[in-house]
Each structure stands twice: as C-alpha cells, then as structure tokens.
N, C-alpha and C. Protein backbone atom coordinates (compact mmCIF):
# COMPACT_ATOMS: atom_id res chain seq x y z
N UNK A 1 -4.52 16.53 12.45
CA UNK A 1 -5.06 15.23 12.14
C UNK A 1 -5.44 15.12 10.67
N UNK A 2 -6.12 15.87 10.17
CA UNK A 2 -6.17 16.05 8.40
C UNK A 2 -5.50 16.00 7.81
N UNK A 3 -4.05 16.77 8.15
CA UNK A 3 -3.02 17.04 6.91
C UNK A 3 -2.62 15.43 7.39
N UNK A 4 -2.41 14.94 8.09
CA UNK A 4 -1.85 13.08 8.56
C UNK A 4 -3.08 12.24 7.24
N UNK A 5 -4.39 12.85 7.29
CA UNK A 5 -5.05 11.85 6.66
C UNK A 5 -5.19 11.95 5.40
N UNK A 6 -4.51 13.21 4.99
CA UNK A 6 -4.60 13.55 3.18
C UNK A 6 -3.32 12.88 3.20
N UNK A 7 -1.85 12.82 3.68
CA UNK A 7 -0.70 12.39 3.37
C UNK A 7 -1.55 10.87 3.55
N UNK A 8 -1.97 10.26 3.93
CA UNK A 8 -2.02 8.56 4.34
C UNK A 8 -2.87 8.36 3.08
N UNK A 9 -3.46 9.19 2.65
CA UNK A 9 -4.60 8.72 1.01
C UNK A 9 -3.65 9.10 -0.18
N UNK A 10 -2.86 9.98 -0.16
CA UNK A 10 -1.82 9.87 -1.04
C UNK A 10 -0.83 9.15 -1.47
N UNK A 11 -0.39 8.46 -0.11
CA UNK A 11 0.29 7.84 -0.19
C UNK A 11 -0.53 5.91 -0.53
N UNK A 12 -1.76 6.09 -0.35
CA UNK A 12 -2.01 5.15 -0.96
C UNK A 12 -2.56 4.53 -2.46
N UNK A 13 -2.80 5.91 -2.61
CA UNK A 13 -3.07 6.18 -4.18
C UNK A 13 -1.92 6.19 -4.85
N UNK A 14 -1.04 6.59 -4.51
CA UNK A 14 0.41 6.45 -5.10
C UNK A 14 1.09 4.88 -5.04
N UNK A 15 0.87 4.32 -4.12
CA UNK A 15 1.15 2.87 -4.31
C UNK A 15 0.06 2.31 -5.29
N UNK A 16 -1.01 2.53 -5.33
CA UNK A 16 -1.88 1.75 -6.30
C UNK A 16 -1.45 2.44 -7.92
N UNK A 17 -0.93 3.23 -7.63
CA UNK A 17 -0.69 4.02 -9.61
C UNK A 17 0.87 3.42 -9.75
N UNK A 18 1.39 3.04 -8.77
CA UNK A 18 2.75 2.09 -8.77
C UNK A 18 2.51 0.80 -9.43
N UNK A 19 1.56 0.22 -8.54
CA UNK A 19 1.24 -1.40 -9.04
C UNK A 19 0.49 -1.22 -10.37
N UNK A 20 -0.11 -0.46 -10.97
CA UNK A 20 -1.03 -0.42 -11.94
C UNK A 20 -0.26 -0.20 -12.90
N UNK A 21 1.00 0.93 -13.00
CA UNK A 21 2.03 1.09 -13.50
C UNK A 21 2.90 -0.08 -14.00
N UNK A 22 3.36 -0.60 -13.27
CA UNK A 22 3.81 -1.89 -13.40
C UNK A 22 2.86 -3.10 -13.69
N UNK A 23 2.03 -2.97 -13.70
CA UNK A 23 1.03 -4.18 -14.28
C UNK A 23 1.10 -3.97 -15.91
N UNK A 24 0.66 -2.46 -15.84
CA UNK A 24 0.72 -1.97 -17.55
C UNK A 24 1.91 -1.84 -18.06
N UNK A 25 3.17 -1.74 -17.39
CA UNK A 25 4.42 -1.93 -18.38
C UNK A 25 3.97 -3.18 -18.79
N UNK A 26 4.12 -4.52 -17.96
CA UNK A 26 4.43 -5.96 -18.30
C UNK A 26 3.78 -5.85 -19.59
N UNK A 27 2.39 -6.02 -19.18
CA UNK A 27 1.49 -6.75 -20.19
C UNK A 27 1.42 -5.57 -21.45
N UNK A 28 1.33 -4.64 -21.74
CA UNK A 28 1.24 -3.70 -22.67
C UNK A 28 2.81 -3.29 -23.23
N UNK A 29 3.27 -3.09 -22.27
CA UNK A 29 4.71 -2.64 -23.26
C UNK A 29 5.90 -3.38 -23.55
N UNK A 30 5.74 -4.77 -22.26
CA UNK A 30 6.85 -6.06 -22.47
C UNK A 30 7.66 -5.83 -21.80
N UNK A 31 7.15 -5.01 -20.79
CA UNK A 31 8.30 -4.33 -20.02
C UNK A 31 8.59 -4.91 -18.58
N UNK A 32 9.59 -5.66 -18.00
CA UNK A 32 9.84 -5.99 -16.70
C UNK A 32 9.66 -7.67 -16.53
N UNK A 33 8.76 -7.82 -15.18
CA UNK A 33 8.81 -9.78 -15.20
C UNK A 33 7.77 -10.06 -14.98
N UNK A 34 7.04 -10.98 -15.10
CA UNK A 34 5.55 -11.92 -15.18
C UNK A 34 5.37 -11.20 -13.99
N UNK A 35 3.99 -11.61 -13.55
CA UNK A 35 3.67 -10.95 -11.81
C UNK A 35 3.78 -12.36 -11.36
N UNK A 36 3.63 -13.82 -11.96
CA UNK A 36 4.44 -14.76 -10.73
C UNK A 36 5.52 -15.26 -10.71
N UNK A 37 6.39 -14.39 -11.32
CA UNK A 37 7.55 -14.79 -10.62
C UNK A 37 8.81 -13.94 -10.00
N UNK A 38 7.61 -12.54 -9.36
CA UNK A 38 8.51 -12.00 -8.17
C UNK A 38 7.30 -11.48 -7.53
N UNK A 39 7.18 -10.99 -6.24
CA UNK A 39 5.94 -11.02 -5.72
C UNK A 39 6.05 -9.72 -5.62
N UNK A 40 6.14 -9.17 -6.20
CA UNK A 40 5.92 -7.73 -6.63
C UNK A 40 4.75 -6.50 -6.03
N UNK A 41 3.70 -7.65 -6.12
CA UNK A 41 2.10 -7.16 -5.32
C UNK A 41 2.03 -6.98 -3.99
N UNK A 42 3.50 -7.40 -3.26
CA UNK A 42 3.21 -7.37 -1.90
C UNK A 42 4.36 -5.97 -1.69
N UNK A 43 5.07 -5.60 -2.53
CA UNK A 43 6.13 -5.20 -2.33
C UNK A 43 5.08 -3.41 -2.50
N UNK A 44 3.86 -3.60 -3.69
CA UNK A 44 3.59 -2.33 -4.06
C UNK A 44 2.17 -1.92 -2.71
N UNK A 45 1.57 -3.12 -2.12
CA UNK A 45 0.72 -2.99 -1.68
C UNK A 45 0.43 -3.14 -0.30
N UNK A 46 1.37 -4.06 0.36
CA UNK A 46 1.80 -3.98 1.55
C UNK A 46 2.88 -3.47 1.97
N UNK A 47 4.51 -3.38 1.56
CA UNK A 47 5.59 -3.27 1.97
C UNK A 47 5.59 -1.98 2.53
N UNK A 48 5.55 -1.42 1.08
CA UNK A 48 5.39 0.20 0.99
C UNK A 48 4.74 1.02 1.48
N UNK A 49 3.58 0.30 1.24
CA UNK A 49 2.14 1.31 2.29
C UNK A 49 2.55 1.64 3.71
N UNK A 50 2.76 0.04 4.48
CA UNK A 50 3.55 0.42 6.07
C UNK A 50 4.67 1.27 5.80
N UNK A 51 5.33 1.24 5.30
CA UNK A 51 7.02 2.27 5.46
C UNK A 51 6.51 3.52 5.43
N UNK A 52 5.79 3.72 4.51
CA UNK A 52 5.24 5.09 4.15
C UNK A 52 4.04 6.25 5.26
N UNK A 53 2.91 4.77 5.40
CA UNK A 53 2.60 5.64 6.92
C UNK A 53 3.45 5.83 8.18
N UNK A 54 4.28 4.44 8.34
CA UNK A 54 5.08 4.34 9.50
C UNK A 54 5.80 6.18 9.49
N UNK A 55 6.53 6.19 8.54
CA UNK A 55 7.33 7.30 8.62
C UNK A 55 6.21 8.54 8.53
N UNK A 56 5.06 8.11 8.00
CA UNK A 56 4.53 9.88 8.03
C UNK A 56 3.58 10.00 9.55
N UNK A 57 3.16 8.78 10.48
CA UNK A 57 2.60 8.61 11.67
C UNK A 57 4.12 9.33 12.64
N UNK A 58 4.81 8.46 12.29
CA UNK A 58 5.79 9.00 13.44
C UNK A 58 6.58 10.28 13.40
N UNK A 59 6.63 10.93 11.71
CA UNK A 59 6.44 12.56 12.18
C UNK A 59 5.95 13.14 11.96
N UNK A 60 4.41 12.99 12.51
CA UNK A 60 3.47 13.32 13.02
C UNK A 60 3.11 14.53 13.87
N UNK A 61 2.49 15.35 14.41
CA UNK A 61 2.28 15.59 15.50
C UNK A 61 1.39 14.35 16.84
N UNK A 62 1.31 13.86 16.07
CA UNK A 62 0.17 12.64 17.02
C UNK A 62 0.83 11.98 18.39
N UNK A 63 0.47 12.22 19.82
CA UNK A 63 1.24 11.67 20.25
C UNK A 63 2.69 12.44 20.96
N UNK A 64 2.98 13.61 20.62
CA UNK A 64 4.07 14.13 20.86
C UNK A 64 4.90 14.17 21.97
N UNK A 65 3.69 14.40 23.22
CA UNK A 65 4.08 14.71 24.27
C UNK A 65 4.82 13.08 24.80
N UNK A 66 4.51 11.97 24.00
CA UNK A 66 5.34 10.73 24.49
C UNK A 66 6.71 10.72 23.93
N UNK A 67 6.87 9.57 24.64
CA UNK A 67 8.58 8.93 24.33
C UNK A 67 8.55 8.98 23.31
N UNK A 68 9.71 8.52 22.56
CA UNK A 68 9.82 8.36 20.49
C UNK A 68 9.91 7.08 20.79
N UNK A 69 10.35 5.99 21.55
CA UNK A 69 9.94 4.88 21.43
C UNK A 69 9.03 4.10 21.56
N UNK A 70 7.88 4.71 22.29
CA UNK A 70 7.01 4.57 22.37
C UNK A 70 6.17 5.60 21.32
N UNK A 71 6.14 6.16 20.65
CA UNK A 71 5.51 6.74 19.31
C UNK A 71 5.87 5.70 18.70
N UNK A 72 6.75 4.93 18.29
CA UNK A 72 7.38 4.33 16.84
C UNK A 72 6.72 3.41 16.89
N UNK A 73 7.19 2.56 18.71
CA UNK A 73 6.05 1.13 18.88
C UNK A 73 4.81 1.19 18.18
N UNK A 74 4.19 2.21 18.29
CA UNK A 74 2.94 2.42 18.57
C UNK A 74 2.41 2.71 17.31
N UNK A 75 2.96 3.66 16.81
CA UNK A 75 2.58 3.97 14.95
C UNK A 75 2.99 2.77 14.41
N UNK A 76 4.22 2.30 14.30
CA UNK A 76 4.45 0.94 13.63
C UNK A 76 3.34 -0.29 13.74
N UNK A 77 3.02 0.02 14.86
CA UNK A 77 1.81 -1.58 14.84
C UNK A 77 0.61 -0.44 13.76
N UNK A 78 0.06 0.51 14.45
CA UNK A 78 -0.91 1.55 13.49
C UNK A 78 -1.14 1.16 11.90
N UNK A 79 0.31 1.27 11.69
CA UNK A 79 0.67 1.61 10.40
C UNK A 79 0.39 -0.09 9.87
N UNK A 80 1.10 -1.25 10.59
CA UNK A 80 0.86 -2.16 10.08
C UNK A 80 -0.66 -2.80 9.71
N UNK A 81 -1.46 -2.33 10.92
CA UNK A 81 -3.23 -2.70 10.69
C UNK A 81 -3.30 -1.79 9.12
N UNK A 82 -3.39 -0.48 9.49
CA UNK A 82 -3.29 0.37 8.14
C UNK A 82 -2.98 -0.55 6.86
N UNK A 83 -1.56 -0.80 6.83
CA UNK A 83 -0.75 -1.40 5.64
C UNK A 83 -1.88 -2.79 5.01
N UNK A 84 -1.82 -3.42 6.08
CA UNK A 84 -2.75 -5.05 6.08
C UNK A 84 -4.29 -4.68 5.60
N UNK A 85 -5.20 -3.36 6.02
CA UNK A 85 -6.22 -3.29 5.85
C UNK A 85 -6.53 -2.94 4.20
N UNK A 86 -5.47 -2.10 3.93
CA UNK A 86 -5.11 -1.63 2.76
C UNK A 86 -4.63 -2.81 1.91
N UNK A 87 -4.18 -3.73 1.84
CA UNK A 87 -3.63 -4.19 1.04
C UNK A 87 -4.88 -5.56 0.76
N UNK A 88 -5.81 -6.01 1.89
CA UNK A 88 -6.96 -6.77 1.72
C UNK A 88 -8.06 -5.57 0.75
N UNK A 89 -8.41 -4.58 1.14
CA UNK A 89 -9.15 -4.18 0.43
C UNK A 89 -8.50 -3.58 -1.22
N UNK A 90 -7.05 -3.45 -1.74
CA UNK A 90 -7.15 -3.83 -2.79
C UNK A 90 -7.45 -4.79 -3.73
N UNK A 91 -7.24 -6.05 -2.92
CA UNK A 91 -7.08 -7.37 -3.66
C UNK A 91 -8.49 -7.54 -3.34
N UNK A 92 -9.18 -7.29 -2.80
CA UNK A 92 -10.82 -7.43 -3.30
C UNK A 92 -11.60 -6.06 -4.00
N UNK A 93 -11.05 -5.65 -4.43
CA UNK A 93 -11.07 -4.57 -5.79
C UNK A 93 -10.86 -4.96 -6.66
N UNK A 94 -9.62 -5.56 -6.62
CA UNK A 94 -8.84 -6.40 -8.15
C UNK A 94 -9.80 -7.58 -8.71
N UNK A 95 -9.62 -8.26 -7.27
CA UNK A 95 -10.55 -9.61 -7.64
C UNK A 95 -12.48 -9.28 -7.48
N UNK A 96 -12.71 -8.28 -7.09
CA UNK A 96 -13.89 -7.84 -7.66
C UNK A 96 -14.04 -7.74 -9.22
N UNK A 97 -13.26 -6.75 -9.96
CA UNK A 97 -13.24 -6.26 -11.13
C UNK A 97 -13.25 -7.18 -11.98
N UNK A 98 -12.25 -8.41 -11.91
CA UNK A 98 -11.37 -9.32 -12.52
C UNK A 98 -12.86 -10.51 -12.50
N UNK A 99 -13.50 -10.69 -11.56
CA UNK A 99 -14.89 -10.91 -11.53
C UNK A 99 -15.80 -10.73 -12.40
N UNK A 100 -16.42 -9.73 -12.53
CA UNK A 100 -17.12 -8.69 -13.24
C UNK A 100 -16.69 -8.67 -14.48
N UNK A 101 -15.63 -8.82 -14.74
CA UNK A 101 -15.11 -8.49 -16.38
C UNK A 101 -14.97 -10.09 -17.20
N UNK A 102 -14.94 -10.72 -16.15
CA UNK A 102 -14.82 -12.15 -16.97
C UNK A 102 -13.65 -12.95 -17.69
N UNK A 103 -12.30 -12.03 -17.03
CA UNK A 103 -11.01 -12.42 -17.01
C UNK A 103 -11.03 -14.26 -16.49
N UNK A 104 -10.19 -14.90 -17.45
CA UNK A 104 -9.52 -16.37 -16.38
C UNK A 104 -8.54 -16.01 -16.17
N UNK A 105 -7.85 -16.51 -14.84
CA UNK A 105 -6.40 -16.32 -14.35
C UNK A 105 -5.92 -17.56 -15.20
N UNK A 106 -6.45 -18.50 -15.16
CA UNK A 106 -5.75 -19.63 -14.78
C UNK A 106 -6.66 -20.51 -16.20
C-alpha cells in the first residue's frame, strides 16, 4: 500500500513541475503558446494525473485476487476521483497564490 502511495505523490508532483515547466517556458523564455489558447492545464493536471494512477492502481497489488475487469472498472473510477480531487486542489493553490500576490488576470 505505501510503495502505491509514494508512486501516486510522484506522480503528482511530476505533473505539477510539468505545468510549472511550461508556464515558465511561455512567459520567461517565449517558449510555446499563450495558456488560452490550448487548454493545456487540463491536459497537465487532470488528463495525466488519471492515466498515470489508472496505470499504477491497476498494477498494483490492490485487489488481486479479482477479475482484471473488474480491477480496471474499479481503479479507473479511483483514479478518476483521485485525478478530479487533484486537479481542484491545484487550481485553488494557484488561485490562492495568484490572490495573495496581487496578480490581475484580466
């Protein structure tokens, strides 16, 4: 169950040094496309996150003694609460900070 929950924090720290990555090409090096006009944020913060637990839930030990279709069902929805919970509590990080610092978007 541990080694599942150090891979699931890695893998989300690694999507956030993705998006942060790509935030800091744009604006600092001129590198890539505006953030509105490809939705990019969903791709680093939701897309990925599910694919990434999905595949590390389902080979897993968790669950073993079941079907694999019924593991996949089952991690896949997992993974999606996961993915969704994760991806609300970045964007109220962001928009915390972005708060606090006294940035306008708009």
């Amino acid at each position: 169950m541990f080694p599942l929950l150090t891979r699931l924090v890695w893998v989300s720290l690694g999507c956030w040094l993705l998006f942060i990555a790509e935030r800091f090409a744009y604006n600092v090096l001129d590198l890539g496309v505006p953030y509105h006009t490809l939705p990019t944020t969903y791709l680093w913060l939701l897309v990925l996150p599910w694919l990434c637990y999905w595949f590390l839930m389902t080979r897993s030990q968790l669950m073993a003694s079941r079907r694999r279709t019924f593991r996949v069902s089952v991690f896949g929805f997992a993974a999606l609460l996961l993915a969704v919970g994760f991806f609300c509590s970045s964007v109220a990080v962001i928009w915390t900070g972005v708060k606090w610092s006294g940035i306008q978007f708009w």
